[in-house]
Protein backbone atom coordinates (compact mmCIF):
# COMPACT_ATOMS: atom_id res chain seq x y z
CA UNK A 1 1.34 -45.17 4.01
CA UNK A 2 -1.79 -43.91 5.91
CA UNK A 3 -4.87 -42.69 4.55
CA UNK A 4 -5.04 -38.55 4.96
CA UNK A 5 -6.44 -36.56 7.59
CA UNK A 6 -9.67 -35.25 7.33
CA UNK A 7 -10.43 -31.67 8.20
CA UNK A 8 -14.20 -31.30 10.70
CA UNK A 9 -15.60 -30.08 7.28
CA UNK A 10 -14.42 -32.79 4.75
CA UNK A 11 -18.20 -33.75 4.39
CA UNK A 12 -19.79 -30.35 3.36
CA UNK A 13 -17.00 -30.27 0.92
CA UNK A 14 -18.05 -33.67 -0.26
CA UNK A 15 -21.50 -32.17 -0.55
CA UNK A 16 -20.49 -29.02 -1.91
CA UNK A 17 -18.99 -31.33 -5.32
CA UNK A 18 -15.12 -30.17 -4.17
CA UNK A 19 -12.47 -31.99 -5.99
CA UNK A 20 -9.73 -33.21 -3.51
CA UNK A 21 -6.01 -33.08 -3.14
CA UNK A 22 -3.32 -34.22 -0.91
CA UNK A 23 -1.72 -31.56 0.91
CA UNK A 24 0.40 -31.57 4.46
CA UNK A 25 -0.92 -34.75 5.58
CA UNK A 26 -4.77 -33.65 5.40
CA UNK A 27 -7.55 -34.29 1.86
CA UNK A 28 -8.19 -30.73 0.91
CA UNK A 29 -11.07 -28.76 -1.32
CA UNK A 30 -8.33 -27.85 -4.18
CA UNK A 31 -11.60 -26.51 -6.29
CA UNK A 32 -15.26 -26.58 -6.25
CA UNK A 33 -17.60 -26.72 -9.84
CA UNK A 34 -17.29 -23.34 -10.32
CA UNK A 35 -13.58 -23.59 -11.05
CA UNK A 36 -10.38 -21.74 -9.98
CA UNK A 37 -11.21 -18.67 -12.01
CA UNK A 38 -14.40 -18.02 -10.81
CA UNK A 39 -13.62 -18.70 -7.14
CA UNK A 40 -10.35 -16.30 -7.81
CA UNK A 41 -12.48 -13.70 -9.03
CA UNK A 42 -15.58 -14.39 -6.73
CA UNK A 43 -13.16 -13.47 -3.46
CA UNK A 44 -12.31 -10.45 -4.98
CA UNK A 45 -15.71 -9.00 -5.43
CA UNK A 46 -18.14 -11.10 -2.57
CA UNK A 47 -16.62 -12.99 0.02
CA UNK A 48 -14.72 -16.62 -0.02
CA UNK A 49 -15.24 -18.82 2.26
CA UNK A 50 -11.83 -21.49 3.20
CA UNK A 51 -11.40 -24.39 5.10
CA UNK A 52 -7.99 -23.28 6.30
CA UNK A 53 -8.05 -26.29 9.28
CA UNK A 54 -4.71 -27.94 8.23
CA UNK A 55 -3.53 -25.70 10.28
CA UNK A 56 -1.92 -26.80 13.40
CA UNK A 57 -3.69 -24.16 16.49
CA UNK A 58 -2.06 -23.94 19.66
CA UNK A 59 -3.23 -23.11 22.87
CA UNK A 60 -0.34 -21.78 25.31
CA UNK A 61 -0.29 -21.18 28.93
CA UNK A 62 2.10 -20.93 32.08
CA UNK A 63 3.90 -18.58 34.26
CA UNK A 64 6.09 -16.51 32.83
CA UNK A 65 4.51 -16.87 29.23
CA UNK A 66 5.25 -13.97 27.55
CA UNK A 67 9.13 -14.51 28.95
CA UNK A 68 9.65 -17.97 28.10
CA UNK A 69 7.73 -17.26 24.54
CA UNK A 70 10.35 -14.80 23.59
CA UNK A 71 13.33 -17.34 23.95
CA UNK A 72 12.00 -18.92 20.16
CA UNK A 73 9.81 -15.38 19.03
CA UNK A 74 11.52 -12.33 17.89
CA UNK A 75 8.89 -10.68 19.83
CA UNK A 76 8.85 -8.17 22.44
CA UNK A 77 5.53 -8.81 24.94
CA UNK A 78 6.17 -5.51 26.49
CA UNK A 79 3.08 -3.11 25.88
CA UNK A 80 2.08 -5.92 23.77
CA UNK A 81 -2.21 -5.70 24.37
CA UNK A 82 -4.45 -8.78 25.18
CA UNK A 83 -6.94 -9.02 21.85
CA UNK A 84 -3.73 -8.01 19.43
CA UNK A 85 -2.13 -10.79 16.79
CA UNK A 86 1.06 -10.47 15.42
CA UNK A 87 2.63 -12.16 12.14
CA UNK A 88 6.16 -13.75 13.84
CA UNK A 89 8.93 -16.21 13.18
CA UNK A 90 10.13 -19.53 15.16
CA UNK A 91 13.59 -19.32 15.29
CA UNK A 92 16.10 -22.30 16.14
CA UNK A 93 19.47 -22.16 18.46
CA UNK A 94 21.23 -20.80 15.61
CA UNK A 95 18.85 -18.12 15.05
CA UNK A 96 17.70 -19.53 11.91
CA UNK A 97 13.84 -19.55 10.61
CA UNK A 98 12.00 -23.10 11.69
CA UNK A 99 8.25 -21.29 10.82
CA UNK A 100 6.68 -18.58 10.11
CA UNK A 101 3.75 -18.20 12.10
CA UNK A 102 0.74 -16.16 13.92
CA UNK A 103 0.87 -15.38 17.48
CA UNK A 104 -1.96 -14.00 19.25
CA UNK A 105 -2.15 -12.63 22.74
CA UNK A 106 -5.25 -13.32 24.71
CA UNK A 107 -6.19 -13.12 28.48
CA UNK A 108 -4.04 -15.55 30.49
CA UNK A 109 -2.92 -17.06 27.14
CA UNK A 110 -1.61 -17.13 23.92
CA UNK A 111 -3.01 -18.21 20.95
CA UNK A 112 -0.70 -19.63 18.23
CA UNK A 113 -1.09 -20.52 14.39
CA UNK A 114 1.41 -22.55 12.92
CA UNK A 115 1.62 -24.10 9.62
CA UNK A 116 0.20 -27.37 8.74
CA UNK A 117 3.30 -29.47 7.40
CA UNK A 118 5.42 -27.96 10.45
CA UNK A 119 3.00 -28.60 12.95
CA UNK A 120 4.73 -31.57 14.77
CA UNK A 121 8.22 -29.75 14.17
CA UNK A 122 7.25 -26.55 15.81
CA UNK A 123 5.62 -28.07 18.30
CA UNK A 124 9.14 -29.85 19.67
CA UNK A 125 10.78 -27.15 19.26
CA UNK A 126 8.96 -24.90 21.20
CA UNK A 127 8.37 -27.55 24.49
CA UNK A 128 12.71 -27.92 23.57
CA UNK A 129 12.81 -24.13 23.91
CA UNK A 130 10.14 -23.00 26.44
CA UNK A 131 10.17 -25.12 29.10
CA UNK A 132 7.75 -25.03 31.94
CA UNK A 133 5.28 -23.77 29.29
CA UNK A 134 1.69 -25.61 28.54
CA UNK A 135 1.34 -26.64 24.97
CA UNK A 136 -2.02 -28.01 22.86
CA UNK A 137 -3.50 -27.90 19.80
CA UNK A 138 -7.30 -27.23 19.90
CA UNK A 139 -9.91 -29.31 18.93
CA UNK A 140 -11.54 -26.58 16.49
CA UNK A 141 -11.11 -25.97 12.71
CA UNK A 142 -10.22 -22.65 10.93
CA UNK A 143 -12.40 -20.88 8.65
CA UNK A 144 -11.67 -18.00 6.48
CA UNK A 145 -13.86 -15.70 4.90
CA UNK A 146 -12.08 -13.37 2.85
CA UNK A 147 -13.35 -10.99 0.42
CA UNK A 148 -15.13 -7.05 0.67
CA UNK A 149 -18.28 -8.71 1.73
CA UNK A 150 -16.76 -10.69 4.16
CA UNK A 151 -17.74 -7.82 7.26
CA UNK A 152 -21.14 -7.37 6.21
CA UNK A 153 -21.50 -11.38 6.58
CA UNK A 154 -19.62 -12.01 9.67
CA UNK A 155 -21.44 -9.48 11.55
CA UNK A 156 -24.61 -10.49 10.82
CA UNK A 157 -23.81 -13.65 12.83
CA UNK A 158 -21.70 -11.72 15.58
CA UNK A 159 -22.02 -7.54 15.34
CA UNK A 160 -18.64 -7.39 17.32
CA UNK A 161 -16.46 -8.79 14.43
CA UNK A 162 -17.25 -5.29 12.77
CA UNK A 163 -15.45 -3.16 15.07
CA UNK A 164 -12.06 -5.21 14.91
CA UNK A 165 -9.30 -3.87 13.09
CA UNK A 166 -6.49 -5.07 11.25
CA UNK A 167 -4.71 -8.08 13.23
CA UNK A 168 -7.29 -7.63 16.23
CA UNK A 169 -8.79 -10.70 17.60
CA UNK A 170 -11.95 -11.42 20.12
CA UNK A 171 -13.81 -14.16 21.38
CA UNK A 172 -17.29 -14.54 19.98
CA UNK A 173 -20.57 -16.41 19.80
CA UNK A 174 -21.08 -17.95 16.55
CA UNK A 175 -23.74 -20.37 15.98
CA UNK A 176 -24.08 -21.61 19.24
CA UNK A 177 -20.24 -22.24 19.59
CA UNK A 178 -17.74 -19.52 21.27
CA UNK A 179 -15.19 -18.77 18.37
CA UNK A 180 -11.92 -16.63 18.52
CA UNK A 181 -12.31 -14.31 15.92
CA UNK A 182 -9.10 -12.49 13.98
CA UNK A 183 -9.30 -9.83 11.52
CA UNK A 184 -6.62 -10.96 9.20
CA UNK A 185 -5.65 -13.35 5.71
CA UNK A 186 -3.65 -13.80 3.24
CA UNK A 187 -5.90 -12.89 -0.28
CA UNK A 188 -4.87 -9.20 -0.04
CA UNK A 189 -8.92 -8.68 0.95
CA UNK A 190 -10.22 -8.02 4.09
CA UNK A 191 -11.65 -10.80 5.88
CA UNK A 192 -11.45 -12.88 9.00
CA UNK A 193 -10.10 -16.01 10.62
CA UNK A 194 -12.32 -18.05 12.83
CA UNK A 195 -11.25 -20.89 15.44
CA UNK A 196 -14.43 -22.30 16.22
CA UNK A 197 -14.96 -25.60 18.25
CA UNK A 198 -14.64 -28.73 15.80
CA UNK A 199 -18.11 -30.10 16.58
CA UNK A 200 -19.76 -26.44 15.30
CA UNK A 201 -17.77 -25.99 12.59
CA UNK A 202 -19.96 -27.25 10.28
CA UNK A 203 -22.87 -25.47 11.11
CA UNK A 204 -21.06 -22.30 11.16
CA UNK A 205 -19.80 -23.31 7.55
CA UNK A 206 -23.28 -23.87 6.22
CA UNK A 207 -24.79 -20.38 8.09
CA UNK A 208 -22.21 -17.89 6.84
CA UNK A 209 -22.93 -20.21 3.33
CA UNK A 210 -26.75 -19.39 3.32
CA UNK A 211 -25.26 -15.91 2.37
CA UNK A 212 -25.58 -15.20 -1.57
CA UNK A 213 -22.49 -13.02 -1.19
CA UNK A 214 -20.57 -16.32 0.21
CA UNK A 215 -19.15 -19.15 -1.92
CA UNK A 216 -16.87 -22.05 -1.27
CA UNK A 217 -12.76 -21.70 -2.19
CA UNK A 218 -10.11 -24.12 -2.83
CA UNK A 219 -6.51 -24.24 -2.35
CA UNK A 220 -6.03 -23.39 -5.79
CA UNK A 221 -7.61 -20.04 -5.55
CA UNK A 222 -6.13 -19.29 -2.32
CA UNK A 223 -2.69 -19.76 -3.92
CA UNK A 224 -3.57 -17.60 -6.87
CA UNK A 225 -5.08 -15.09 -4.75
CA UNK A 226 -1.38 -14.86 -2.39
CA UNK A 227 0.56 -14.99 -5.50
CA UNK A 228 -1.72 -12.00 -6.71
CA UNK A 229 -1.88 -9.65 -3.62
């Protein structure tokens, strides 16, 4: 059996004192010293900060994108705006549910989220379904900073991530490294996602950490906090 993936941030979770878990093939912060509670209830009031990178990101290009895409998306392109993500299903032949996933439509491309232990799955399915189309995953991890703080701290590092709304996305410049940016989550706060190259992720990790209103989260409080909201 092999050894499990590392995320690009496995060693400021090392030096943050994060216990570990397996989970989808990668070894995961499931808590930091604080504890679940406090990291629960710390999101809730400040911001959280997640290493969310198990997830697989896919880049997608071609002609006739938005057509082909909507052979395995219950998605309709049409009047559909460049900077706009939507939550979305893969579907199979039989029209049953492969994934659930995030789909978001940039210039010239489209940006897709899938979840970690489907990665490999989705990704034959949609080269099976949507031939002709370009498919790969980015080299970047995915950080989440979730919480009512969580504006207040990302735009100190980029002012534009204030003006998104819900489930808009933009490209920004993050600690030297151009990020896509989404204003979306899963911890019933607001908050953002951020794709930022893997090489920079740690640095962007450790600035938006040099925030007293930011602390590291686990997998355990994420869970608690989806169960919750």
């Amino acid at each position: 059996m092999s050894a499990p993936a590392r995320t690009p941030l496995h060693a400021l979770h090392r030096a943050l004192g994060a216990r570990f878990t397996p989970f989808a093939g990668y070894e995961m912060p499931l808590q930091y010293a604080q504890g679940l509670k406090a990291e629960h209830l710390w999101t809730r009031e400040h911001a959280g900060l997640f290493d969310v990178s198990h997830m697989g990101q896919l880049r997608v290009g071609g002609t006739s994108l938005e057509a082909a895409l909507e052979t395995a998306l219950p998605l309709d392109f049409a009047d559909w705006p460049a900077g706009q993500q939507r939550y979305s299903l893969l579907l199979n032949d039989a029209g049953g549910i492969e994934d659930d996933l995030m789909v978001t439509r940039l210039e010239g491309e489209v940006a897709i989220v899938v979840n970690a232990a489907c990665r490999e799955n989705d990704l034959a399915q949609l080269r099976a379904r949507c031939a002709g189309l370009d498919f790969a995953w980015r080299d970047a991890a995915l950080i989440a900073l979730q919480g009512p703080a969580a504006e207040r701290v990302l735009a100190s590092l980029a002012p534009a991530a204030a003006a998104l709304t819900f489930m808009q996305a933009g490209w920004m410049e993050m600690a030297g490294a151009r990020c896509l940016v989404t204003r979306s989550g899963y911890t019933g706060e607001d908050g953002y996602e951020i794709s930022v190259p893997a090489a920079a992720a740690e640095g962007l990790a450790r600035a938006l950490l040099e925030d007293a209103a930011v602390k590291p989260v686990g997998l355990a409080a994420r869970d608690t906090l989806r169960l919750e909201a």
